[in-house]
PDB file of N, CA and C in Angstrom:
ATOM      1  N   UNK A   1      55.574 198.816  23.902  1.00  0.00           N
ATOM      2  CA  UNK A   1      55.720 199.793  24.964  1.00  0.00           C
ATOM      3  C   UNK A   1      54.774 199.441  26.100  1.00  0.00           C
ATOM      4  N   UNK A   2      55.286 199.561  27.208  1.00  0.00           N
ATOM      5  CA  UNK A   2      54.168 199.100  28.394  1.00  0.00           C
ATOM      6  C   UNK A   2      53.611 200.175  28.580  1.00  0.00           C
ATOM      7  N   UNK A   3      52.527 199.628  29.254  1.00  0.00           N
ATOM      8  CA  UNK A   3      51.301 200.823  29.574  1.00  0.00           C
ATOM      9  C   UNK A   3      51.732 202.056  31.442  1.00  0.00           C
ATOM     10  N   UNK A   4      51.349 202.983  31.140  1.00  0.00           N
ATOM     11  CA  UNK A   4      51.424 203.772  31.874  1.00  0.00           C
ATOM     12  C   UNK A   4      50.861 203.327  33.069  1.00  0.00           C
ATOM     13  N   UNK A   5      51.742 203.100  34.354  1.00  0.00           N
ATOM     14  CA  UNK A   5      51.229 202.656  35.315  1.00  0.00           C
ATOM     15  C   UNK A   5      50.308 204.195  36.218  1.00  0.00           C
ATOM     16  N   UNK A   6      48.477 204.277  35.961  1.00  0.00           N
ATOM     17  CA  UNK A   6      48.298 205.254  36.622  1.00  0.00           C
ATOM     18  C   UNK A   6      48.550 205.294  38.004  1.00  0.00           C
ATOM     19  N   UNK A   7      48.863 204.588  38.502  1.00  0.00           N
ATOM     20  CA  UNK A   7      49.330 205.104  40.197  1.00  0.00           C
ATOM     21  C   UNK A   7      50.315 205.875  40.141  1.00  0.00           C
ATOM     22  N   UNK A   8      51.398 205.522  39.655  1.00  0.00           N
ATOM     23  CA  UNK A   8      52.582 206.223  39.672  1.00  0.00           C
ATOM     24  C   UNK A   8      52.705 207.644  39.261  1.00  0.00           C
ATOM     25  N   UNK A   9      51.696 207.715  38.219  1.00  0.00           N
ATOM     26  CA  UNK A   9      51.507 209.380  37.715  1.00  0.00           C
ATOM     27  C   UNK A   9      50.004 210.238  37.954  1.00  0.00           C
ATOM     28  N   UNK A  10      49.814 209.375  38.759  1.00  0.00           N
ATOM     29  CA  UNK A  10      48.529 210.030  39.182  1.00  0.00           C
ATOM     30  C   UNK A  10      48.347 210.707  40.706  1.00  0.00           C
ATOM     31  N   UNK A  11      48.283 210.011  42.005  1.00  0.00           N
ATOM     32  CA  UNK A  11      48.215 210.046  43.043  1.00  0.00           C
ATOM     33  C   UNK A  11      46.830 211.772  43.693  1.00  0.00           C
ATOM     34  N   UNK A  12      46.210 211.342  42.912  1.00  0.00           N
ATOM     35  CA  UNK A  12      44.768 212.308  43.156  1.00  0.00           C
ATOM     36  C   UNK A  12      44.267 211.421  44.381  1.00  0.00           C
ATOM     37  N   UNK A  13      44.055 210.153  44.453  1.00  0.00           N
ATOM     38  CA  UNK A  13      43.733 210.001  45.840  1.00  0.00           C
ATOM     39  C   UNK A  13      44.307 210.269  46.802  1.00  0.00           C
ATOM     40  N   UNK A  14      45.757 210.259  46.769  1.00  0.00           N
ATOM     41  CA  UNK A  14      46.156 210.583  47.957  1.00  0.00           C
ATOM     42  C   UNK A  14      45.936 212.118  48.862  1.00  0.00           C
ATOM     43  N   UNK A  15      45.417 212.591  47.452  1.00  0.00           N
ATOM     44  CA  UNK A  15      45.179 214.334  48.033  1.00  0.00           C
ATOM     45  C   UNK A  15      43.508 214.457  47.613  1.00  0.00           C
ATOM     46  N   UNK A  16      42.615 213.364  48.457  1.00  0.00           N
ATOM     47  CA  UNK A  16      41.394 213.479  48.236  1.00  0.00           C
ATOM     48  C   UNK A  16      40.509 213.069  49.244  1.00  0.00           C
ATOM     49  N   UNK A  17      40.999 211.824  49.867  1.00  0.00           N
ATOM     50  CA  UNK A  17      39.766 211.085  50.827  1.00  0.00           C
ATOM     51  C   UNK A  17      41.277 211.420  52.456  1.00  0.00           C
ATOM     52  N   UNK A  18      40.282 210.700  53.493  1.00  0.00           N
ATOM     53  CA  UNK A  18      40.974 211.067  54.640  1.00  0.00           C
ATOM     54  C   UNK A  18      40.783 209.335  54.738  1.00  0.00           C
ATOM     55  N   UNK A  19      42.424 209.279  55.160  1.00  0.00           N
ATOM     56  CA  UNK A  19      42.829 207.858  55.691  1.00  0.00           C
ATOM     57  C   UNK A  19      42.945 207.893  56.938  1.00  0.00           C
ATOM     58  N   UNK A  20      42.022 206.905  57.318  1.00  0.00           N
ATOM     59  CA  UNK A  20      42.025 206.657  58.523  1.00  0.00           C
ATOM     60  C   UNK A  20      41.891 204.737  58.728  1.00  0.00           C
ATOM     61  N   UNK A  21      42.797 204.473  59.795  1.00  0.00           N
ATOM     62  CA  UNK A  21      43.034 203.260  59.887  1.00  0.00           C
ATOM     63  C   UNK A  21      43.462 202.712  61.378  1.00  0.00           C
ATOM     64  N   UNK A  22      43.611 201.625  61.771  1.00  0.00           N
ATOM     65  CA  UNK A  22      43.668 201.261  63.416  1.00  0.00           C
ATOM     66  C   UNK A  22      45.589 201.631  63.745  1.00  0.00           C
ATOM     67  N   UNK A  23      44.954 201.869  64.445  1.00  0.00           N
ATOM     68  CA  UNK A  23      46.893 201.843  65.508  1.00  0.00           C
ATOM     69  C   UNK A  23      47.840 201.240  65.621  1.00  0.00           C
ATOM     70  N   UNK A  24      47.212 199.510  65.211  1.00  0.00           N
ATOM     71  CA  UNK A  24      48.099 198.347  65.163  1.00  0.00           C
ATOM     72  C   UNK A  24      49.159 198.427  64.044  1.00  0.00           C
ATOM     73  N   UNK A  25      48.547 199.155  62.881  1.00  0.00           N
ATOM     74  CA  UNK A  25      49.422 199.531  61.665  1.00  0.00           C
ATOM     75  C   UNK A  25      50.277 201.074  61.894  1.00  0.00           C
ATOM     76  N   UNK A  26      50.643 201.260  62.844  1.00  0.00           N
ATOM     77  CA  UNK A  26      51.665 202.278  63.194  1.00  0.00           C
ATOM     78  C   UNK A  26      53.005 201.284  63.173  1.00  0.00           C
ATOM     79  N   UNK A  27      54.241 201.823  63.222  1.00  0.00           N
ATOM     80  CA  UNK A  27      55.362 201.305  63.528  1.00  0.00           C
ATOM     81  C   UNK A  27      55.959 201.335  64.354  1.00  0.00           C
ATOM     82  N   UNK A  28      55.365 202.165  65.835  1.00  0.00           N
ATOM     83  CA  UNK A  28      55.289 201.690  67.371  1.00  0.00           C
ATOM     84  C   UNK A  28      55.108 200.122  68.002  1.00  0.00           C
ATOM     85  N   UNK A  29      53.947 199.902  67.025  1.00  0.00           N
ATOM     86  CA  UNK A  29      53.709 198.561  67.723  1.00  0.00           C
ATOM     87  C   UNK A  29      54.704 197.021  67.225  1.00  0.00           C
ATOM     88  N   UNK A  30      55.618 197.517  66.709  1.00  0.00           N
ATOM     89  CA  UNK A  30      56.791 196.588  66.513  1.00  0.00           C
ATOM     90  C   UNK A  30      56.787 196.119  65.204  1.00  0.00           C
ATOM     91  N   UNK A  31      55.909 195.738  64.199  1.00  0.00           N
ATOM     92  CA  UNK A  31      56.226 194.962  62.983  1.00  0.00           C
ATOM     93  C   UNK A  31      55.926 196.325  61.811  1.00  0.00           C
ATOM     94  N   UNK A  32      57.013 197.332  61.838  1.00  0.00           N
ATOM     95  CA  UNK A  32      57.120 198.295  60.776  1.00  0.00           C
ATOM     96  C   UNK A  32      55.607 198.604  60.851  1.00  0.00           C
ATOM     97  N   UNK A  33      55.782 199.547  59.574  1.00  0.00           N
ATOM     98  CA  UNK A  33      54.387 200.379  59.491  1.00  0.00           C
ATOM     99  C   UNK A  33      54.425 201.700  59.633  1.00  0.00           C
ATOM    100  N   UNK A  34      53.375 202.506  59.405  1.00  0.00           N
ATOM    101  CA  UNK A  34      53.074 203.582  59.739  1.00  0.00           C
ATOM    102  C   UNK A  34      54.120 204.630  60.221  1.00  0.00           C
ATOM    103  N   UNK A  35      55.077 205.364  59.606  1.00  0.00           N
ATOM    104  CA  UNK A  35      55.956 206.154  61.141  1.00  0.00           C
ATOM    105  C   UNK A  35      54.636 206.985  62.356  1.00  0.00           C
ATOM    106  N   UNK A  36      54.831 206.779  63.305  1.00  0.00           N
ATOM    107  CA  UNK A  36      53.535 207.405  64.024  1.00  0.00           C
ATOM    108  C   UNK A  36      53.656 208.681  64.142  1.00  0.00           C
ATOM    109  N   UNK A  37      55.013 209.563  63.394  1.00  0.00           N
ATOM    110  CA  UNK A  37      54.622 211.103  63.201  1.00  0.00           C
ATOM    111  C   UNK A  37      54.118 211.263  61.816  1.00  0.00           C
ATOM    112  N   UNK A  38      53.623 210.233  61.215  1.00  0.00           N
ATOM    113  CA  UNK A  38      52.723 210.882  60.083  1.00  0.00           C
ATOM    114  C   UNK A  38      51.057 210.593  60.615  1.00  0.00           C
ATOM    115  N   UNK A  39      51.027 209.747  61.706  1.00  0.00           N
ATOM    116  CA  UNK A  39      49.488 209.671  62.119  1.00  0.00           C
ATOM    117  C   UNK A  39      49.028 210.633  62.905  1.00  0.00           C
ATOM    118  N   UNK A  40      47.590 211.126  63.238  1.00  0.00           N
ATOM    119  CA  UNK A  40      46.994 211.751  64.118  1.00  0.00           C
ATOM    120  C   UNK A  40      46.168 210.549  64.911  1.00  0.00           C
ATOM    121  N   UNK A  41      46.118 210.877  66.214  1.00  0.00           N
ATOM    122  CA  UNK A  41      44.851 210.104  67.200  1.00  0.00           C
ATOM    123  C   UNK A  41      43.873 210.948  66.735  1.00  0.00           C
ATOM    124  N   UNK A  42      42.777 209.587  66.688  1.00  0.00           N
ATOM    125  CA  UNK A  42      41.292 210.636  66.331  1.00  0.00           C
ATOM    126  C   UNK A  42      40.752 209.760  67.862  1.00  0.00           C
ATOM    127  N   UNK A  43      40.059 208.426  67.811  1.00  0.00           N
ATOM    128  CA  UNK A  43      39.427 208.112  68.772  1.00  0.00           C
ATOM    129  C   UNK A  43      39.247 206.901  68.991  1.00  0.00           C
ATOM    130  N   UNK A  44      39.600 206.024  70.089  1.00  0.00           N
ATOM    131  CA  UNK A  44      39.720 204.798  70.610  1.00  0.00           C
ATOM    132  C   UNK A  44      40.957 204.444  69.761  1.00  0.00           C
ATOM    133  N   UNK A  45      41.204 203.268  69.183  1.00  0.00           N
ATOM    134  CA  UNK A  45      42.368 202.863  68.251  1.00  0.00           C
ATOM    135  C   UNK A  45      42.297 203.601  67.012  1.00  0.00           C
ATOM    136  N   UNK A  46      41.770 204.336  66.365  1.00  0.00           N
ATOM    137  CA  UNK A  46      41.887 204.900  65.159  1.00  0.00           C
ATOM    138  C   UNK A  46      42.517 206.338  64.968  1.00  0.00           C
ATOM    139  N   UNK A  47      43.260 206.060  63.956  1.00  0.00           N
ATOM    140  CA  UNK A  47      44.396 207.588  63.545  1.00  0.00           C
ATOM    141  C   UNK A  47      44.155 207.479  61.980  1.00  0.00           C
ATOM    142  N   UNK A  48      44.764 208.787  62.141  1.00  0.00           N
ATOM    143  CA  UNK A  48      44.074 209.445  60.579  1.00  0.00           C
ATOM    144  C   UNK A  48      45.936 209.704  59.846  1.00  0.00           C
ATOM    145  N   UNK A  49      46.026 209.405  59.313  1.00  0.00           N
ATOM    146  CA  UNK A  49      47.075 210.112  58.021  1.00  0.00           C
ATOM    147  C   UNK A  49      47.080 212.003  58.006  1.00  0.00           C
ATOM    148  N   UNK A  50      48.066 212.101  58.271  1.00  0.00           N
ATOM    149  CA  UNK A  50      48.307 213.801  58.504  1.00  0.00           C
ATOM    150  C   UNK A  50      48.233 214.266  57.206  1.00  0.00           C
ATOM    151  N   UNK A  51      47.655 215.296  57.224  1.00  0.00           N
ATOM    152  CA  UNK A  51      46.809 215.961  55.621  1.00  0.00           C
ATOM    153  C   UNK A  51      46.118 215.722  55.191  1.00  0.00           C
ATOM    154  N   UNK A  52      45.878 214.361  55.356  1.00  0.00           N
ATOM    155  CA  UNK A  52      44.495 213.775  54.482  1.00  0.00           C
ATOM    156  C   UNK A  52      43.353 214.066  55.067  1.00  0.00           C
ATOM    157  N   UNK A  53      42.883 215.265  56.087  1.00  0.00           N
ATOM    158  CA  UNK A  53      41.716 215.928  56.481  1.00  0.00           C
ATOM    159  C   UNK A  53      41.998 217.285  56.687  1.00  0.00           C
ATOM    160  N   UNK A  54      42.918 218.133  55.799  1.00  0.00           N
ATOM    161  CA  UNK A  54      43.173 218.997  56.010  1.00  0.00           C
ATOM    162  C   UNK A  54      41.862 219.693  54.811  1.00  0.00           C
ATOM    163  N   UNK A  55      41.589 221.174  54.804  1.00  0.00           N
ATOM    164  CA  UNK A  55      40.728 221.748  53.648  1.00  0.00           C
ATOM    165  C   UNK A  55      41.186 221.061  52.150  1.00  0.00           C
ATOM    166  N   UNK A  56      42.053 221.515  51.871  1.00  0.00           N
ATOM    167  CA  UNK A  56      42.632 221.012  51.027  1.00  0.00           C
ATOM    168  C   UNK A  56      43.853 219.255  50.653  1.00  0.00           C
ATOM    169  N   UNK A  57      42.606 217.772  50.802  1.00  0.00           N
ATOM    170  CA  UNK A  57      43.678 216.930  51.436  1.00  0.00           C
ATOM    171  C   UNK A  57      44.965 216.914  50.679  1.00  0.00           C
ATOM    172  N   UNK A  58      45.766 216.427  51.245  1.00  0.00           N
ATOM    173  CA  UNK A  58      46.991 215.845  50.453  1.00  0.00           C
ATOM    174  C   UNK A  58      48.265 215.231  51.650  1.00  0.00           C
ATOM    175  N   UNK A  59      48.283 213.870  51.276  1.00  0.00           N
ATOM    176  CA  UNK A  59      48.467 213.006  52.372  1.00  0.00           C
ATOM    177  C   UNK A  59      50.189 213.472  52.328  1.00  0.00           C
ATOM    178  N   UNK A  60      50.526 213.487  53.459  1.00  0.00           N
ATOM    179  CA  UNK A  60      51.675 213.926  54.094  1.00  0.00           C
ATOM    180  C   UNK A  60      53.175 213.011  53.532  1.00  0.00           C
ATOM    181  N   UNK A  61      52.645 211.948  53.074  1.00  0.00           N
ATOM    182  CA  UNK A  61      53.523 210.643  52.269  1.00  0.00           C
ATOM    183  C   UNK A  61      53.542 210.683  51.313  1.00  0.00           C
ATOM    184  N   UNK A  62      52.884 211.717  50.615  1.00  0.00           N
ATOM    185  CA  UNK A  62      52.740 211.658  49.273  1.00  0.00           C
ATOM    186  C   UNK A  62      53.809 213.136  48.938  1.00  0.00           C
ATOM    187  N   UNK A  63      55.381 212.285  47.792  1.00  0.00           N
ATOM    188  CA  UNK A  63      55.951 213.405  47.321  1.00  0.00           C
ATOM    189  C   UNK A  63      55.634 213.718  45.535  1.00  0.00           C
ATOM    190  N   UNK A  64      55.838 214.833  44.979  1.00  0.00           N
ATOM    191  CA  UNK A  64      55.427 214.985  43.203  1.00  0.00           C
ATOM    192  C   UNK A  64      54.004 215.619  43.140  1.00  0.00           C
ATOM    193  N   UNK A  65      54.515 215.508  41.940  1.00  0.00           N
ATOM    194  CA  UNK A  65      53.577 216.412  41.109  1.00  0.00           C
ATOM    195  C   UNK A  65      52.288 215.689  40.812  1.00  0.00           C
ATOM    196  N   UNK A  66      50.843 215.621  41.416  1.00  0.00           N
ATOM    197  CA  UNK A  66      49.261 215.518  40.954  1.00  0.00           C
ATOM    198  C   UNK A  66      48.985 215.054  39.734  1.00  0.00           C
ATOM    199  N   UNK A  67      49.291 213.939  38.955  1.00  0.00           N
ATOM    200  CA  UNK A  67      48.567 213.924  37.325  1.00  0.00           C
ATOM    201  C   UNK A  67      49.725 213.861  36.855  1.00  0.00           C
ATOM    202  N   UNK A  68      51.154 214.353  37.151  1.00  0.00           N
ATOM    203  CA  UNK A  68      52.218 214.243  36.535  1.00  0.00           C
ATOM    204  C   UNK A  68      53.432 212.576  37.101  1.00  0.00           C
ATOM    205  N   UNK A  69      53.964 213.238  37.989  1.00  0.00           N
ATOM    206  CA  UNK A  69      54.633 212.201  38.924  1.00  0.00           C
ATOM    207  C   UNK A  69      54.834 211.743  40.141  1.00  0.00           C
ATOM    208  N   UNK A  70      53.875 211.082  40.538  1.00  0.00           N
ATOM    209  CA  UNK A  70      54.087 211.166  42.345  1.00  0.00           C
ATOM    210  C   UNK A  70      54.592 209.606  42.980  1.00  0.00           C
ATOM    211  N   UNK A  71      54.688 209.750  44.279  1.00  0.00           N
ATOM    212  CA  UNK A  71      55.372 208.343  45.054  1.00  0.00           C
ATOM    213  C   UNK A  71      54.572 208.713  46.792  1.00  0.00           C
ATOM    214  N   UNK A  72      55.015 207.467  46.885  1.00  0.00           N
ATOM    215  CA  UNK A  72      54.716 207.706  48.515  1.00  0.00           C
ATOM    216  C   UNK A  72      56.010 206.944  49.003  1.00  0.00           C
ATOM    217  N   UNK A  73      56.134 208.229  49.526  1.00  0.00           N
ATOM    218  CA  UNK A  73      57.307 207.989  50.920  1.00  0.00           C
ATOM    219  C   UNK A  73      57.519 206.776  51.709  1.00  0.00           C
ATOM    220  N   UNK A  74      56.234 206.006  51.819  1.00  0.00           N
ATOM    221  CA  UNK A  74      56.282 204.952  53.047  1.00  0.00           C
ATOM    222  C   UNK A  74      55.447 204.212  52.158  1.00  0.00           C
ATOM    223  N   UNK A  75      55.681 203.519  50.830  1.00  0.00           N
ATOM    224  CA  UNK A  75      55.012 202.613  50.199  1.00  0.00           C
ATOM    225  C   UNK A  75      54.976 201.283  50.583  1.00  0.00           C
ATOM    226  N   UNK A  76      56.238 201.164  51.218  1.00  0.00           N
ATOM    227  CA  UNK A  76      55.666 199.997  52.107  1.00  0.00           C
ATOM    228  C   UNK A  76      55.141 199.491  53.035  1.00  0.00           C
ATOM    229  N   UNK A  77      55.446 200.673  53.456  1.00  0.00           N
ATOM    230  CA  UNK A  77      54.683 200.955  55.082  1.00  0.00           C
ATOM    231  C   UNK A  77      53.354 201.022  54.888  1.00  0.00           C
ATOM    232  N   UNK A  78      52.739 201.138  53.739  1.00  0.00           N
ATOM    233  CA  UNK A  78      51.600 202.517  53.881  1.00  0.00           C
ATOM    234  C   UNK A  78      50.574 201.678  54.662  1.00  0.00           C
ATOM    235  N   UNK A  79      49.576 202.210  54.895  1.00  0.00           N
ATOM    236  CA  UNK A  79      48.307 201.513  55.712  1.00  0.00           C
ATOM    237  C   UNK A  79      47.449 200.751  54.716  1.00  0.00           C
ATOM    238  N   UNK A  80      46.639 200.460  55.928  1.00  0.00           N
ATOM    239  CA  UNK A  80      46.184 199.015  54.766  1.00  0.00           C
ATOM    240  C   UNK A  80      44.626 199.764  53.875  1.00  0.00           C
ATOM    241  N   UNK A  81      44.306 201.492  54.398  1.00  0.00           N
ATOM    242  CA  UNK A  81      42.869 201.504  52.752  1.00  0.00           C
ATOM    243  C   UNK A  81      44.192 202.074  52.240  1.00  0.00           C
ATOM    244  N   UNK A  82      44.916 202.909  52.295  1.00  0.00           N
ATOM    245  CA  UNK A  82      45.973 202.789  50.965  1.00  0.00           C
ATOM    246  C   UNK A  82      46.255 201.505  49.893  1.00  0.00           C
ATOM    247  N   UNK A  83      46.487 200.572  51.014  1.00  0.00           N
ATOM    248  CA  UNK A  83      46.629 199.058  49.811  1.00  0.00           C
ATOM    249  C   UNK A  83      45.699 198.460  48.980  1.00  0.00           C
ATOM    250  N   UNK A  84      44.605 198.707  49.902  1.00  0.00           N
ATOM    251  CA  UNK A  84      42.963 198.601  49.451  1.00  0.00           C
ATOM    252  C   UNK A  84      42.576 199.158  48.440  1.00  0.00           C
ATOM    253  N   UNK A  85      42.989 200.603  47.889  1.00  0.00           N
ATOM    254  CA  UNK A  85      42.172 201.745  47.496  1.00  0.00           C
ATOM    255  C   UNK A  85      42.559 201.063  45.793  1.00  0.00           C
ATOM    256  N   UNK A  86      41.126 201.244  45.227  1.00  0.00           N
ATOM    257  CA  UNK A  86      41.660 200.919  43.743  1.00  0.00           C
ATOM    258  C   UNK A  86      42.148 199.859  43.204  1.00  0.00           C
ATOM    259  N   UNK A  87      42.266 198.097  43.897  1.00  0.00           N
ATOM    260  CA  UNK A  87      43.094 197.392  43.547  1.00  0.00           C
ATOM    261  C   UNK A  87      43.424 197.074  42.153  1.00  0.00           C
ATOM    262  N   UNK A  88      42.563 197.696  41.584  1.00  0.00           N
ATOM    263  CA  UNK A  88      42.697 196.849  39.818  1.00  0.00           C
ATOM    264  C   UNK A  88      42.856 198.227  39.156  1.00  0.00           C
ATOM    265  N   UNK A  89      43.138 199.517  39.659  1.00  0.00           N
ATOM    266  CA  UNK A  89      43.507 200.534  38.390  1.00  0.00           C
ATOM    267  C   UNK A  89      44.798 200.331  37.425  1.00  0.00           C
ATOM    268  N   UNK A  90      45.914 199.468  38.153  1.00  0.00           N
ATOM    269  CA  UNK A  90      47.124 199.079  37.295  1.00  0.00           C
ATOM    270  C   UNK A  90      46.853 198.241  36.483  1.00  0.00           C
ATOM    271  N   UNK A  91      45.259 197.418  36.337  1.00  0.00           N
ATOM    272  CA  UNK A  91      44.833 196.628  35.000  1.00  0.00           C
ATOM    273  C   UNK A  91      43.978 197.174  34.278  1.00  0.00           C
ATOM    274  N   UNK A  92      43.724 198.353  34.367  1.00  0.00           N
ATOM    275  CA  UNK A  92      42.787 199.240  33.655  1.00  0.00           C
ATOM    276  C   UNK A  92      41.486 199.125  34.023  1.00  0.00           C
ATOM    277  N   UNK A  93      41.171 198.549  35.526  1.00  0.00           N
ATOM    278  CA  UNK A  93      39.568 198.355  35.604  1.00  0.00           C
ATOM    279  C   UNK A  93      39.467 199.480  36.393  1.00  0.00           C
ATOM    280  N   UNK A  94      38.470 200.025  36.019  1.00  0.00           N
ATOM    281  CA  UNK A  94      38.244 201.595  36.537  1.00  0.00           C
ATOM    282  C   UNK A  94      37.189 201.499  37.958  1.00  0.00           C
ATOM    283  N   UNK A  95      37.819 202.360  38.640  1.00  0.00           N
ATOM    284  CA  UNK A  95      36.754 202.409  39.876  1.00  0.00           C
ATOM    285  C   UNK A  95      36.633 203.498  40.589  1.00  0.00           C
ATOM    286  N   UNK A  96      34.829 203.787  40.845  1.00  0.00           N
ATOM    287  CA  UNK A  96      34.655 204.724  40.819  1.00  0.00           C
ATOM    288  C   UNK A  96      35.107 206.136  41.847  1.00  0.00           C
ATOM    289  N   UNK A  97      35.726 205.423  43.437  1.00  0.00           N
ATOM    290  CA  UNK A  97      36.204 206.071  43.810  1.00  0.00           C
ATOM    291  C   UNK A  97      37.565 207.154  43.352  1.00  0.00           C
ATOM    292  N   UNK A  98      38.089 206.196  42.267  1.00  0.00           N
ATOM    293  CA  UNK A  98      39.452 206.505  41.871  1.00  0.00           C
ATOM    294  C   UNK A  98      39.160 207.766  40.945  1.00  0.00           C
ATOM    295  N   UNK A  99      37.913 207.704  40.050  1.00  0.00           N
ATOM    296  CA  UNK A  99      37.388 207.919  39.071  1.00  0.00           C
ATOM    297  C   UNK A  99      36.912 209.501  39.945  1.00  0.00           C
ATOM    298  N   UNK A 100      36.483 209.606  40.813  1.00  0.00           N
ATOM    299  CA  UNK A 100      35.700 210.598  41.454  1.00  0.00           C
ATOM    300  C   UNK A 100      36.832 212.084  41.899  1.00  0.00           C
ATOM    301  N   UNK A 101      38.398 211.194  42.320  1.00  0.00           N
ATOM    302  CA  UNK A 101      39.494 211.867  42.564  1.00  0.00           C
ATOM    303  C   UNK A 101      40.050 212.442  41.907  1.00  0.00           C
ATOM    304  N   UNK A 102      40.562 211.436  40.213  1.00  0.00           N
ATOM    305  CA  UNK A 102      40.726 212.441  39.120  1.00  0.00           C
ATOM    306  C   UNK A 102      40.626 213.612  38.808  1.00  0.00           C
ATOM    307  N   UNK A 103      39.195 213.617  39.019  1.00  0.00           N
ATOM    308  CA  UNK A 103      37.932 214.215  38.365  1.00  0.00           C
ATOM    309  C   UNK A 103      38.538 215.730  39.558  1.00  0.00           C
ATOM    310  N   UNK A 104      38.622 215.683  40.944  1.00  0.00           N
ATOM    311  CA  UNK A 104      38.989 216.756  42.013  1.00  0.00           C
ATOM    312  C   UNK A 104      39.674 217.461  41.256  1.00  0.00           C
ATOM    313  N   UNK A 105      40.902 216.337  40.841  1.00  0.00           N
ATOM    314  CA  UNK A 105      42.211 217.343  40.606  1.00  0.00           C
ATOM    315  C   UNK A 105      42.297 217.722  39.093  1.00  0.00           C
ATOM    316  N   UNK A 106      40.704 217.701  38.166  1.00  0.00           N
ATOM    317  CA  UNK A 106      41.216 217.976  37.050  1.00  0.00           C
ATOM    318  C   UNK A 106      41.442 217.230  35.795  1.00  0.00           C
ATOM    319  N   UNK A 107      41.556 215.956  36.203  1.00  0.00           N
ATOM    320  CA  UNK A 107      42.180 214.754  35.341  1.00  0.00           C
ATOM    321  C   UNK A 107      41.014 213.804  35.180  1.00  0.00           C
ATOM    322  N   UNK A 108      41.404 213.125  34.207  1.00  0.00           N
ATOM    323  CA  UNK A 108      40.350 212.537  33.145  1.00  0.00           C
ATOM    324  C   UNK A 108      40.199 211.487  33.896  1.00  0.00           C
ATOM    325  N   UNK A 109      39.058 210.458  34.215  1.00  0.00           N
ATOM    326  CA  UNK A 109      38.471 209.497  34.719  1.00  0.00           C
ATOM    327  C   UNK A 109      39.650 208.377  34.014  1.00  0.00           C
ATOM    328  N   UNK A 110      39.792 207.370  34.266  1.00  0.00           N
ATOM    329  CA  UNK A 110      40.473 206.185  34.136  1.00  0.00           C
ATOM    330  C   UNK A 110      39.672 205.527  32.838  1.00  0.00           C
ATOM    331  N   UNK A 111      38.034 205.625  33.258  1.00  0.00           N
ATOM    332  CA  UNK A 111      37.346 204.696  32.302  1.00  0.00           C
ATOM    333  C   UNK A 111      36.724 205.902  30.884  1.00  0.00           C
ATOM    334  N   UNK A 112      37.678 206.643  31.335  1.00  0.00           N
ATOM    335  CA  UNK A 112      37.450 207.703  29.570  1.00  0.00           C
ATOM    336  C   UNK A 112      38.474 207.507  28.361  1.00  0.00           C
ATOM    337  N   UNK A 113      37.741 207.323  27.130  1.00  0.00           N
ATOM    338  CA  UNK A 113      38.848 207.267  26.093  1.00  0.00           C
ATOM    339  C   UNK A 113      39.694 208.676  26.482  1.00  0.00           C
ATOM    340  N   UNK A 114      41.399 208.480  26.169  1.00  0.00           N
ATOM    341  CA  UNK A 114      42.154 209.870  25.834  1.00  0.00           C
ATOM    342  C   UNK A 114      41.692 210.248  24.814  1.00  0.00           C
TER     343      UNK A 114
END
């Protein structure tokens, strides 16, 4: 049986840190990306991901259920600390940002026995 891919049933980061990333990764500027009604302008080239600085984050691309089943809308699109975030949790190497998000929504750290 293959192992549970936690991205796919997890997505606590996406409803935890505020993404923010340059402008060039919008899909205005011609090579896909970003739809630019999910970005906000914050200041000079940088925009933020809509929700992901709201009181409560939870990134605007992100559809499902917290700990159960989630996706992002624009997975291919997504920006580049989205691609960044966590690179090795689908090999079980735990990290601590990822580890810190869990933990927000409730859910067990990556690097804890079940």
């Amino acid at each position: 049986m293959a192992e549970r891919d936690h991205c796919t049933a997890c997505g606590a980061c996406c409803a935890a840190f505020r993404v923010d990333f340059d402008c060039s990764e919008l899909a205005s500027n011609g090579a896909g990306g970003v739809p630019d009604a999910l970005a906000l302008p914050l200041v000079g080239r940088l925009v933020r991901m809509r929700g992901s600085d709201d009181a409560q984050p939870r990134c605007v691309a992100l559809s499902g259920e917290i700990g159960v089943r989630v996706g992002c809308t624009i997975y291919a699109e997504r920006p580049s600390p989205c691609r960044e975030f966590a690179p090795y949790a689908a090999l079980g190497i735990v990290d601590d940002a990822c580890d810190r998000a869990r933990r927000r929504h409730g859910l067990r750290p990556l690097g804890e026995a079940a």
